[in-house]
Structure formats: C-alpha cells, structure tokens
Protein backbone atom coordinates (compact mmCIF):
# COMPACT_ATOMS: atom_id res chain seq x y z
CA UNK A 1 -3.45 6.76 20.76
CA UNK A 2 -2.45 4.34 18.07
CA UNK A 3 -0.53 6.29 14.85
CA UNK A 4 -3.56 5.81 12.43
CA UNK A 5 -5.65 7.77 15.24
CA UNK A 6 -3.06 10.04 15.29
CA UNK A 7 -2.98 10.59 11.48
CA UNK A 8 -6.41 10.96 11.19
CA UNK A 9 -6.61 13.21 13.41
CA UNK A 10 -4.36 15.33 12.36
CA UNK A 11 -5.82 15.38 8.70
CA UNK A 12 -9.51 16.26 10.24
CA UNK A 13 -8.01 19.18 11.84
CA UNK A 14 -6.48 20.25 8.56
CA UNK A 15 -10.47 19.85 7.07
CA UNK A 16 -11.98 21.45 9.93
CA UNK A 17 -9.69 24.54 9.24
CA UNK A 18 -10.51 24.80 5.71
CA UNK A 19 -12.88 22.49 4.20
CA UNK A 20 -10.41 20.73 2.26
CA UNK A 21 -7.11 19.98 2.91
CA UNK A 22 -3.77 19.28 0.03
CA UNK A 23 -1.00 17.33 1.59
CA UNK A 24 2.21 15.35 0.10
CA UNK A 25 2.41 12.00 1.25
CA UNK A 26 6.03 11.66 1.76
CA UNK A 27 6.37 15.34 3.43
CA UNK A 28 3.62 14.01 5.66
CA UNK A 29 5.02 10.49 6.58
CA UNK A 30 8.34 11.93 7.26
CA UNK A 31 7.14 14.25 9.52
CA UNK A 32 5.55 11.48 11.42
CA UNK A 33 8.14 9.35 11.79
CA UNK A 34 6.58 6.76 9.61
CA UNK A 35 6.08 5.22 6.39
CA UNK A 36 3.64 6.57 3.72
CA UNK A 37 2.11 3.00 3.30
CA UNK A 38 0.87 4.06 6.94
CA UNK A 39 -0.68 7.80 5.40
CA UNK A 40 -2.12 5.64 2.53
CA UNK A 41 -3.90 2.85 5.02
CA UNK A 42 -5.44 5.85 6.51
CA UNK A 43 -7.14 7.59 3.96
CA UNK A 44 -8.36 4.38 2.12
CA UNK A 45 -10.31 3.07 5.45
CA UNK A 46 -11.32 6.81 7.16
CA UNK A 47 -11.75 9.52 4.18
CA UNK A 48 -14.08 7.32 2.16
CA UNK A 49 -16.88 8.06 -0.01
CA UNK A 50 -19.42 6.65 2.51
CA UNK A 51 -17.69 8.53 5.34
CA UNK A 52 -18.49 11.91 3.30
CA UNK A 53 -15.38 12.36 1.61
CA UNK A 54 -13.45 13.10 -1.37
CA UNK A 55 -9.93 12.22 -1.84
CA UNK A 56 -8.09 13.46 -5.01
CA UNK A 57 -4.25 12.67 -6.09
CA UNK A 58 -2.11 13.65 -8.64
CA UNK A 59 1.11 11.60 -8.86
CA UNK A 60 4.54 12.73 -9.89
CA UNK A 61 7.15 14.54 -8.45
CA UNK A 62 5.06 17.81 -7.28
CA UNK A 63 1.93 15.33 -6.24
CA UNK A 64 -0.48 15.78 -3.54
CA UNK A 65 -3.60 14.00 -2.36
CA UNK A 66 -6.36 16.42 -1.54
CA UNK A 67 -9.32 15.25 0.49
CA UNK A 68 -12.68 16.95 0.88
CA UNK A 69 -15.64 16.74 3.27
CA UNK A 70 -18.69 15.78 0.86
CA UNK A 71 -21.10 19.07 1.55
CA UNK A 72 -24.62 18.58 0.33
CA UNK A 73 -27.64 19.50 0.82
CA UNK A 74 -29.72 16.84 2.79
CA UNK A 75 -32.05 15.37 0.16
CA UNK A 76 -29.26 15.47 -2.54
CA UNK A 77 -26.85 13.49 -0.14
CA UNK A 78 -29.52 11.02 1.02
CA UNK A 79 -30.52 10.17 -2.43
CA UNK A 80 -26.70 9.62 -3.36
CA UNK A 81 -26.28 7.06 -0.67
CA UNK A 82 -29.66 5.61 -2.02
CA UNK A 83 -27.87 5.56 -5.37
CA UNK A 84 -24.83 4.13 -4.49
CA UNK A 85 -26.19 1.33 -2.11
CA UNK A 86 -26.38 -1.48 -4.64
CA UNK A 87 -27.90 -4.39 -4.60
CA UNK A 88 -27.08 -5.94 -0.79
CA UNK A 89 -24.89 -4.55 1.96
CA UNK A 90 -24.05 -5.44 5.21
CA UNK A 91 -24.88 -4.42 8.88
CA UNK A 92 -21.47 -2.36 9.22
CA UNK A 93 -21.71 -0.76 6.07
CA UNK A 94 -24.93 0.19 7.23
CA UNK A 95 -23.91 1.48 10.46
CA UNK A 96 -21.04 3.59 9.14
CA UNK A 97 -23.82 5.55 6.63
CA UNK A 98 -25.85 6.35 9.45
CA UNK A 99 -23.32 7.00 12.04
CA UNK A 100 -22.10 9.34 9.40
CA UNK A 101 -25.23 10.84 8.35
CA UNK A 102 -25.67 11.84 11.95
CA UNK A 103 -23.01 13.85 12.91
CA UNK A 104 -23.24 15.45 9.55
CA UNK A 105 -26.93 16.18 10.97
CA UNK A 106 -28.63 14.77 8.04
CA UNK A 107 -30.20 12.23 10.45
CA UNK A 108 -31.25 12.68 13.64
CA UNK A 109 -30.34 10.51 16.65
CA UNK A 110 -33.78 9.48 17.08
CA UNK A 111 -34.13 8.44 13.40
CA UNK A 112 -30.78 6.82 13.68
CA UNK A 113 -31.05 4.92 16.53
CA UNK A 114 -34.53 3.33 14.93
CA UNK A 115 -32.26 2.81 11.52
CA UNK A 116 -29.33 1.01 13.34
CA UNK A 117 -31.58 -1.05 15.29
CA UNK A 118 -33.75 -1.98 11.77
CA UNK A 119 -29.90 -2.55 10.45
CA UNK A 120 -28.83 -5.05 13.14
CA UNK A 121 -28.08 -8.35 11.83
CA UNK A 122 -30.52 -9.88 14.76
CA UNK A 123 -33.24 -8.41 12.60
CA UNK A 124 -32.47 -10.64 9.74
CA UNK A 125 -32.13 -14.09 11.79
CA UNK A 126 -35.10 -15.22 10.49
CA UNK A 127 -33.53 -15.36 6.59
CA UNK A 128 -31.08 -17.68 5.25
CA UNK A 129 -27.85 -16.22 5.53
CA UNK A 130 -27.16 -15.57 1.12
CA UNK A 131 -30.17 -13.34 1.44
CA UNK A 132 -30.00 -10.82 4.73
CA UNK A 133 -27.92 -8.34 3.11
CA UNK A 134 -30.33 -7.92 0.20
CA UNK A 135 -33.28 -7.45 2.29
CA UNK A 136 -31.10 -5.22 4.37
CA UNK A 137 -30.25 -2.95 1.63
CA UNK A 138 -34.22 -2.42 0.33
CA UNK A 139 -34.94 -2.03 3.51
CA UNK A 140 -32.11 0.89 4.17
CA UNK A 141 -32.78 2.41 1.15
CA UNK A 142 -36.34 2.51 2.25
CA UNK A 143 -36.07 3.59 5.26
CA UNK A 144 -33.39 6.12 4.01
CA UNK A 145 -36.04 7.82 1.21
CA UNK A 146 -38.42 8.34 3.58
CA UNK A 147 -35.90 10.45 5.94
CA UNK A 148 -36.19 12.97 3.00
C-alpha cells in the first residue's frame, strides 16, 4: 500500500470513530515519516466536497485541519450536487458523485449502475467533442432529480 493509501486510511478511521476528525499537519507527517506536502496532497484529492466532505483549517502556531463527512438527508444532498454541477462536467467527475452517492446509500446500485453507464463517455460519441460534457451534465442533473 502506497503512503497516500496509507494516509487516507488512517484519516477515515479517525472519521469512522467520530464523525469528524481535528489533526495537525506537522504532528501528523512526522509521525509518518513524511512530509506534510504528502498530508496536504491527500486531503485536496480524497476529502473533497464531491467525495462528501468538509475540510476546515485554521493556520498558526496551534492550527489544525478538521475534516467532516457531509451528513444529509437524501433529497437535501442530491439537490446540492444538482446545485453545484455547473454548466458541463466530465465522465470522472461524474463517476466519483455516484460512486459516492452509493456507498453513502443515497443511490442504489441498480440506479447507479444505469447512471454510470448514461455517464460513459461512449454515450456521447455521437457529439462533437466541445459539447459532451454539457449534455452530460443536463443529463446527470436530470437523471440525478429524478432519484429524489
């Protein structure tokens, strides 16, 4: 297991335990044995708004970063992806919503499975390239209001 696995880990066992978690970056990275560049890469690619989470930091001397699991209720959290879709978005943005929505059992794998498969840039061959990811993101947001 790489270190960023390892990191990540290690912060989603801290969240399972407690909802939440507050860590210091350089207490952390030391006690991994690397540098907190490393802690920071982390958190900006796997504790991300679209992944369901919240991550908080206060700089300074006594500093932390505190991250969050996002916990809504079903409608509220589908209509805030709706929200903050925009305008286009691509196949693996797309794929990381609904893998996510999943395990957080907002989606079922049956509903999934027929979103990631509407998703799939093979559906939008047929377009010019400039305009699949628009289409894809009506599309997804259609498809995601009426999940609700």
């Amino acid at each position: 297991m790489n270190l960023s696995n390892i990191i990540a880990q290690m912060l989603l066992d801290m969240i399972e335990a407690n909802g939440s978690t507050e860590i210091q970056r350089n207490e952390l990275a030391e006690q991994l044995g690397c540098v907190p560049s490393q802690i920071n890469y982390v958190l900006s690619s796997r504790f991300t708004p679209e992944q369901g989470y919240i991550v908080e930091s206060r700089r300074g001397g006594g500093g932390y970063i505190k991250i969050s699991r996002v916990n809504l209720e079903r409608a509220d959290m589908i209509m805030h992806l709706v929200n903050s879709i925009g305008k286009q978005i691509d196949e693996q943005t797309c794929r990381a919503h609904i893998v996510n929505l999943m395990h957080q059992d907002y989606l079922s794998p049956e509903s999934s499975s027929v979103m990631l498969a509407a998703m799939n840039e093979t559906s939008y061959r047929c377009l010019p390239p400039e305009d699949r990811d628009a289409v894809r993101a009506g599309i997804f947001k259609q498809m995601l209001l009426a999940s609700i």
